[in-house]
Protein backbone atom coordinates (compact mmCIF):
# COMPACT_ATOMS: atom_id res chain seq x y z
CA UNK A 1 0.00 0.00 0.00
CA UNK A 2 1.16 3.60 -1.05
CA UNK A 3 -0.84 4.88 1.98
CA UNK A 4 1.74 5.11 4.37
CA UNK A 5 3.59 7.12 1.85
CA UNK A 6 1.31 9.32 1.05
CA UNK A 7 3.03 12.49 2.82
CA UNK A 8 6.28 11.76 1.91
CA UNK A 9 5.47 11.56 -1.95
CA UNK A 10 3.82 15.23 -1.33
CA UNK A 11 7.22 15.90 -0.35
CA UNK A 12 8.58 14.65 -3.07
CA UNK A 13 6.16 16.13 -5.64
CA UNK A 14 7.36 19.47 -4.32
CA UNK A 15 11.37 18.81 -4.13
CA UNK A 16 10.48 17.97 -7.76
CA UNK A 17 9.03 21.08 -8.91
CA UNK A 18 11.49 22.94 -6.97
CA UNK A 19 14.30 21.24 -8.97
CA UNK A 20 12.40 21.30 -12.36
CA UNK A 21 12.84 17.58 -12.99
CA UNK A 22 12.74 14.32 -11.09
CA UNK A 23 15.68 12.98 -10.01
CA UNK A 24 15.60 9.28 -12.27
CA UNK A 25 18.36 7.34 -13.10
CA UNK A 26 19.86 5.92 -16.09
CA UNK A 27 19.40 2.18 -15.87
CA UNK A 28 21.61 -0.25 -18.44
CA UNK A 29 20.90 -3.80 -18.80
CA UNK A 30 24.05 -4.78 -20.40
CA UNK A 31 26.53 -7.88 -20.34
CA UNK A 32 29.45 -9.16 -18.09
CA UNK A 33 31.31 -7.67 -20.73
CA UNK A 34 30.05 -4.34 -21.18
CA UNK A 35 30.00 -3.50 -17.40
CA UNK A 36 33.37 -4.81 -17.00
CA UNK A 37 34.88 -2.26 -19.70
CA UNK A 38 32.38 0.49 -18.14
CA UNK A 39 33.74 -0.31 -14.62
CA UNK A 40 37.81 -0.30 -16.15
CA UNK A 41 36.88 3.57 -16.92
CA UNK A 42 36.10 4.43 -13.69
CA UNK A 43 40.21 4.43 -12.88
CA UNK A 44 40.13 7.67 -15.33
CA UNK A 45 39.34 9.76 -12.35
CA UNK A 46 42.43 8.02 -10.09
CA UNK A 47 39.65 6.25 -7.41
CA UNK A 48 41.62 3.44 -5.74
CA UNK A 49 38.45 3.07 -3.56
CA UNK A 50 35.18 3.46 -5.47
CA UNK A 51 32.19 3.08 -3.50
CA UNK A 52 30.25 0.93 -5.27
CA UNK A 53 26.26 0.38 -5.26
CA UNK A 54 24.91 -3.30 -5.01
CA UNK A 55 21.69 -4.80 -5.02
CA UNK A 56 20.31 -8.42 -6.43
CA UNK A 57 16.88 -9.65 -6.73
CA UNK A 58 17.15 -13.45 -6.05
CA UNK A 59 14.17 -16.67 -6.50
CA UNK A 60 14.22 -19.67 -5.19
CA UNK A 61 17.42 -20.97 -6.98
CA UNK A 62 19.36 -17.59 -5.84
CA UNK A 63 20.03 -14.70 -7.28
CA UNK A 64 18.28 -13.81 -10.80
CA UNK A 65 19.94 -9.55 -11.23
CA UNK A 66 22.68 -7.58 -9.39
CA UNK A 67 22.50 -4.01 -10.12
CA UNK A 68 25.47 -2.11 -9.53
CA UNK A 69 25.88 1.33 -9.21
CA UNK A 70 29.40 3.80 -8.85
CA UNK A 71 28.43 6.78 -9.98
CA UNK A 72 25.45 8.92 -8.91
CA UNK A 73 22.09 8.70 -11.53
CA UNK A 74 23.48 5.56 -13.54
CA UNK A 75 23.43 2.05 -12.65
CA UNK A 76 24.24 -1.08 -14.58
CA UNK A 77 21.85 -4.78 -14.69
CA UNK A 78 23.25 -7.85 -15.15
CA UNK A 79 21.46 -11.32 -15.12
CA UNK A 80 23.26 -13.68 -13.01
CA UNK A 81 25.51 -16.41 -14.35
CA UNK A 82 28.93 -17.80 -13.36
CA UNK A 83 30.42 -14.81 -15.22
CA UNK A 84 28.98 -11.83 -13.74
CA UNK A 85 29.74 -13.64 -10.24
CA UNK A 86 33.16 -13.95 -10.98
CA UNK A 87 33.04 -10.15 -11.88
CA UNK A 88 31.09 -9.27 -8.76
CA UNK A 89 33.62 -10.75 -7.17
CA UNK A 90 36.23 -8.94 -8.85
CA UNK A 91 34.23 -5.50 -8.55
CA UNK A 92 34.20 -6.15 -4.72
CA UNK A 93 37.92 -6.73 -4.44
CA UNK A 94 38.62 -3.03 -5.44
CA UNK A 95 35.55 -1.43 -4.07
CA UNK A 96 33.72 -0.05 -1.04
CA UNK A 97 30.40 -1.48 -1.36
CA UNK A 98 27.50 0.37 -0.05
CA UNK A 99 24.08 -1.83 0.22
CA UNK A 100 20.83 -1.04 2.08
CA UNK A 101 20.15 -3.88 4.70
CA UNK A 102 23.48 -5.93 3.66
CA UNK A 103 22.67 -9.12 5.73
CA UNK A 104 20.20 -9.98 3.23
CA UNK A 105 22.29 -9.59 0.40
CA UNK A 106 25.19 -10.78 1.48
CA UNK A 107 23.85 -14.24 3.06
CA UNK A 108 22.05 -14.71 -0.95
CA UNK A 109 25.68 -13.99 -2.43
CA UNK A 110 27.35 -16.51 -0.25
CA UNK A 111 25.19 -19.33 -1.46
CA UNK A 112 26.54 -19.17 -4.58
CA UNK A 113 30.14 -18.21 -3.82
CA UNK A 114 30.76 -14.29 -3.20
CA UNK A 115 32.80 -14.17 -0.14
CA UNK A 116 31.50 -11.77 2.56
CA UNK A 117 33.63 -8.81 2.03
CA UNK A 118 35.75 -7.02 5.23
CA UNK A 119 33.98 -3.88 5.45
CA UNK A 120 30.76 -2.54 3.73
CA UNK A 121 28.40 0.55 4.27
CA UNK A 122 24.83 -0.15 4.66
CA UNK A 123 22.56 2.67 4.45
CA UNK A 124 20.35 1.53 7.23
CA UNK A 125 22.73 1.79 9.62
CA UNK A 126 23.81 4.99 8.62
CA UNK A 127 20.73 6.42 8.89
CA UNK A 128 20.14 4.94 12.28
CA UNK A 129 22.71 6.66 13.51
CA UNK A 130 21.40 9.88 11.42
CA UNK A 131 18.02 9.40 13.27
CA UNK A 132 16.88 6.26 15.49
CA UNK A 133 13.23 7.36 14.19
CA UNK A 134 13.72 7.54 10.50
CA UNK A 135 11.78 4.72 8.66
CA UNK A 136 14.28 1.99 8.03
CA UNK A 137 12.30 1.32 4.81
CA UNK A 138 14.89 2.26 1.42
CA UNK A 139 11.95 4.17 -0.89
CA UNK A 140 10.91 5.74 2.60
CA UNK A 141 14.53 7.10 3.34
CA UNK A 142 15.07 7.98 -0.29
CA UNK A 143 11.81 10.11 -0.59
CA UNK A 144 12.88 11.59 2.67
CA UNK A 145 16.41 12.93 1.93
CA UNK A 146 16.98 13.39 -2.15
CA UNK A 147 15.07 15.43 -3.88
CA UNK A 148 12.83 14.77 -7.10
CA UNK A 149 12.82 11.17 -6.11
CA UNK A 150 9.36 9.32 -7.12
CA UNK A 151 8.09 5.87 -5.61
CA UNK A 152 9.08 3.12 -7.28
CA UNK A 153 8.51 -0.10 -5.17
CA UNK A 154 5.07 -0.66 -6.74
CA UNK A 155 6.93 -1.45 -10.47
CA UNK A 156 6.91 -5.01 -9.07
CA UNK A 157 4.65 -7.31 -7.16
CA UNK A 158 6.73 -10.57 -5.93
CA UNK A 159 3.58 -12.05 -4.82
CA UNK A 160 2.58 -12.38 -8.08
CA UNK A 161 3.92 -13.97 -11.33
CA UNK A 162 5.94 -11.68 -13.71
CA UNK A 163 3.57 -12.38 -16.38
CA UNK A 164 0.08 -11.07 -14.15
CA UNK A 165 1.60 -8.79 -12.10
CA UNK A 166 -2.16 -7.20 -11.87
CA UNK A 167 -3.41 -3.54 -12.14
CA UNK A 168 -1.76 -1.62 -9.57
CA UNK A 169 1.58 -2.46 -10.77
CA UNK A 170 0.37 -1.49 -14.42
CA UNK A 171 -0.77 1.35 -13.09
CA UNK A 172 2.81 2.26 -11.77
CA UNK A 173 4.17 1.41 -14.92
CA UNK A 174 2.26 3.63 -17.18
CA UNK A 175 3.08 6.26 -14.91
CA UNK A 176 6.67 5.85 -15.22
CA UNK A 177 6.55 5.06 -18.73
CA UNK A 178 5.35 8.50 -18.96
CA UNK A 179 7.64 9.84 -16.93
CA UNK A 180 10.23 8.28 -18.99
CA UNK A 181 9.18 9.26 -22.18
CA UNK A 182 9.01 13.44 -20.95
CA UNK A 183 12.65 12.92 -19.82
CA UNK A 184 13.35 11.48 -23.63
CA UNK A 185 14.06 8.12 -22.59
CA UNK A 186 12.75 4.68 -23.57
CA UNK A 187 10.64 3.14 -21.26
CA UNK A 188 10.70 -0.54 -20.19
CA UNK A 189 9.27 -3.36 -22.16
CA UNK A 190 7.91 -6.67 -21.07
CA UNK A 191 8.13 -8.36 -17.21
CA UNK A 192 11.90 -8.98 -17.71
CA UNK A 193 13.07 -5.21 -18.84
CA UNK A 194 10.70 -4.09 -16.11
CA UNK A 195 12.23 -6.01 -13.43
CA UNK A 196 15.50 -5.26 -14.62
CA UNK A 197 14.67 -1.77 -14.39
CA UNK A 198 13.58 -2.02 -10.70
CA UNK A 199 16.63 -3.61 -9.66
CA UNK A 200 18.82 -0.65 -10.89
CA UNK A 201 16.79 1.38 -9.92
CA UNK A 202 17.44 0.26 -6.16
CA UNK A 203 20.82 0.16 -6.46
CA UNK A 204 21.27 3.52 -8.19
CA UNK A 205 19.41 5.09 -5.15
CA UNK A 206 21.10 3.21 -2.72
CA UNK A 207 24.43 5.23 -3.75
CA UNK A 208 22.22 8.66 -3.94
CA UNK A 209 21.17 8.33 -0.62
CA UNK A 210 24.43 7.81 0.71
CA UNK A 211 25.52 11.29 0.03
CA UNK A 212 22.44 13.35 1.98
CA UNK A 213 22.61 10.41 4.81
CA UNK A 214 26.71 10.95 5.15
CA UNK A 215 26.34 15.04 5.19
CA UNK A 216 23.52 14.69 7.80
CA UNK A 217 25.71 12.79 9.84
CA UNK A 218 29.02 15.59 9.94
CA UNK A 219 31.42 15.23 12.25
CA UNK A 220 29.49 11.79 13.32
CA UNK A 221 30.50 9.89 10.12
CA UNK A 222 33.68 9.20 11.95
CA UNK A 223 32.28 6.78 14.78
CA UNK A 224 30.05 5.58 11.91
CA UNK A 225 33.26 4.37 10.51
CA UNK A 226 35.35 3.75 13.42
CA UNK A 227 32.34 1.83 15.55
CA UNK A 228 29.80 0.12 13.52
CA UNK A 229 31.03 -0.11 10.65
CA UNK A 230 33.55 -2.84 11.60
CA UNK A 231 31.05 -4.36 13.67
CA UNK A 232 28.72 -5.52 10.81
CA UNK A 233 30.51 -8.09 9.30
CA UNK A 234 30.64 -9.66 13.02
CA UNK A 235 27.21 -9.05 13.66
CA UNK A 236 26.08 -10.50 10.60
CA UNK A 237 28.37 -13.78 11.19
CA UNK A 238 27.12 -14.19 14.72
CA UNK A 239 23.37 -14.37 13.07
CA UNK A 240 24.55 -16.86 10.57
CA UNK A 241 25.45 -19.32 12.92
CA UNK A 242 22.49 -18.71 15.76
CA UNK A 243 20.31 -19.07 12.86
CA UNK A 244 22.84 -22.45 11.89
């Protein structure tokens, strides 16, 4: 339900006239290959330490897409195979990666052979140590700090199957078809471009709201980084093997 919502895309409506356009990112569904010469330019600019996006929608057999994101309003989709692990895997070795709500992404990835990286930022905790009271939720937080954002969440029902995903999701989807085609870009086509779409979409505004979330914090980034952020990777462990 968009009910709960409801004030926060008011917000949003009005951050987006304010700033003449929504704020919507550029979303490629490209190959291993593709994102592995776009991610090879990104040492043009000298960054030893990229922060890098990361978000995967996963089924029953694991993860299906892992959208990746390293620089703000573009991310990039790939479907999952042995190939774009391996350069997941490779991305992750020279990266910071920044998820929102890591423990679920990281316990998917190391079912199929991603190994749990030292250090990560999660967004979630961030913000909790921004505000305590924020809503955890990641459209919530998004519509809440970066301006010209619009809901996304209902592009996709997983309770449904991708090929009757029923009318409030094509509802959604005409909307931001629209909105797509007034910013001069092509709009999704079919359940798999859609949900392809989605995923980048989450991790392209899991990097945007870094940046608000980190400048709320000041002078408190620092025990951010020195206190809790070295603490997730045990934290998450120690659930992995009460849940074992």
């Amino acid at each position: 339900s968009q009910v709960p919502l409801t004030p926060l895309l008011v917000q949003d409506a009005a951050r987006a006239v304010a700033v003449i356009a929504p704020d919507v990112p550029r979303v490629h569904l490209a190959s291993v290959q593709r994102v592995e010469r776009e991610w090879t330019k990104r040492d043009w600019v000298g960054d030893d330490r990229t922060e890098v996006a990361l978000d995967i929608e996963s089924g029953e057999g694991g993860p299906i897409l892992v959208g990746l994101s390293w620089m703000l309003g573009e991310s990039w989709v790939l479907r999952w195979s042995n190939e774009a692990r391996d350069l997941l895997i490779a991305i992750l070795a020279e990266a910071m990666p920044v998820l929102h709500n890591a423990a679920y992404d990281f316990t998917e990835l190391g079912e199929v052979g991603v190994e749990l990286p030292p250090l990560w930022i999660d967004t979630m905790n961030v913000a909790a140590v921004s505000n305590a009271e924020l809503p955890m939720a990641l459209e919530s937080l998004t519509l809440t700090h970066v301006p010209g954002w619009t809901a996304w969440k209902r592009l996709i029902d997983f309770k449904r199957p991708p090929e009757d995903q029923g009318p409030r999701v094509a509802e959604a989807r005409r909307f931001w078809a629209g909105l797509l085609q007034r910013l001069g870009r092509r709009a999704p086509e079919g359940p798999d471009e859609w949900f392809g779409f989605y995923n980048g979409v989450d991790a392209a505004q899991t990097l945007r709201l870094l940046h608000p979330l980190r400048a709320d914090l000041g002078h408190r980034w620092t025990y951010y980084e020195t206190m809790m952020q070295p603490l997730q990777r045990e934290l998450l462990l120690q659930g992995r093997r009460i849940q074992a």
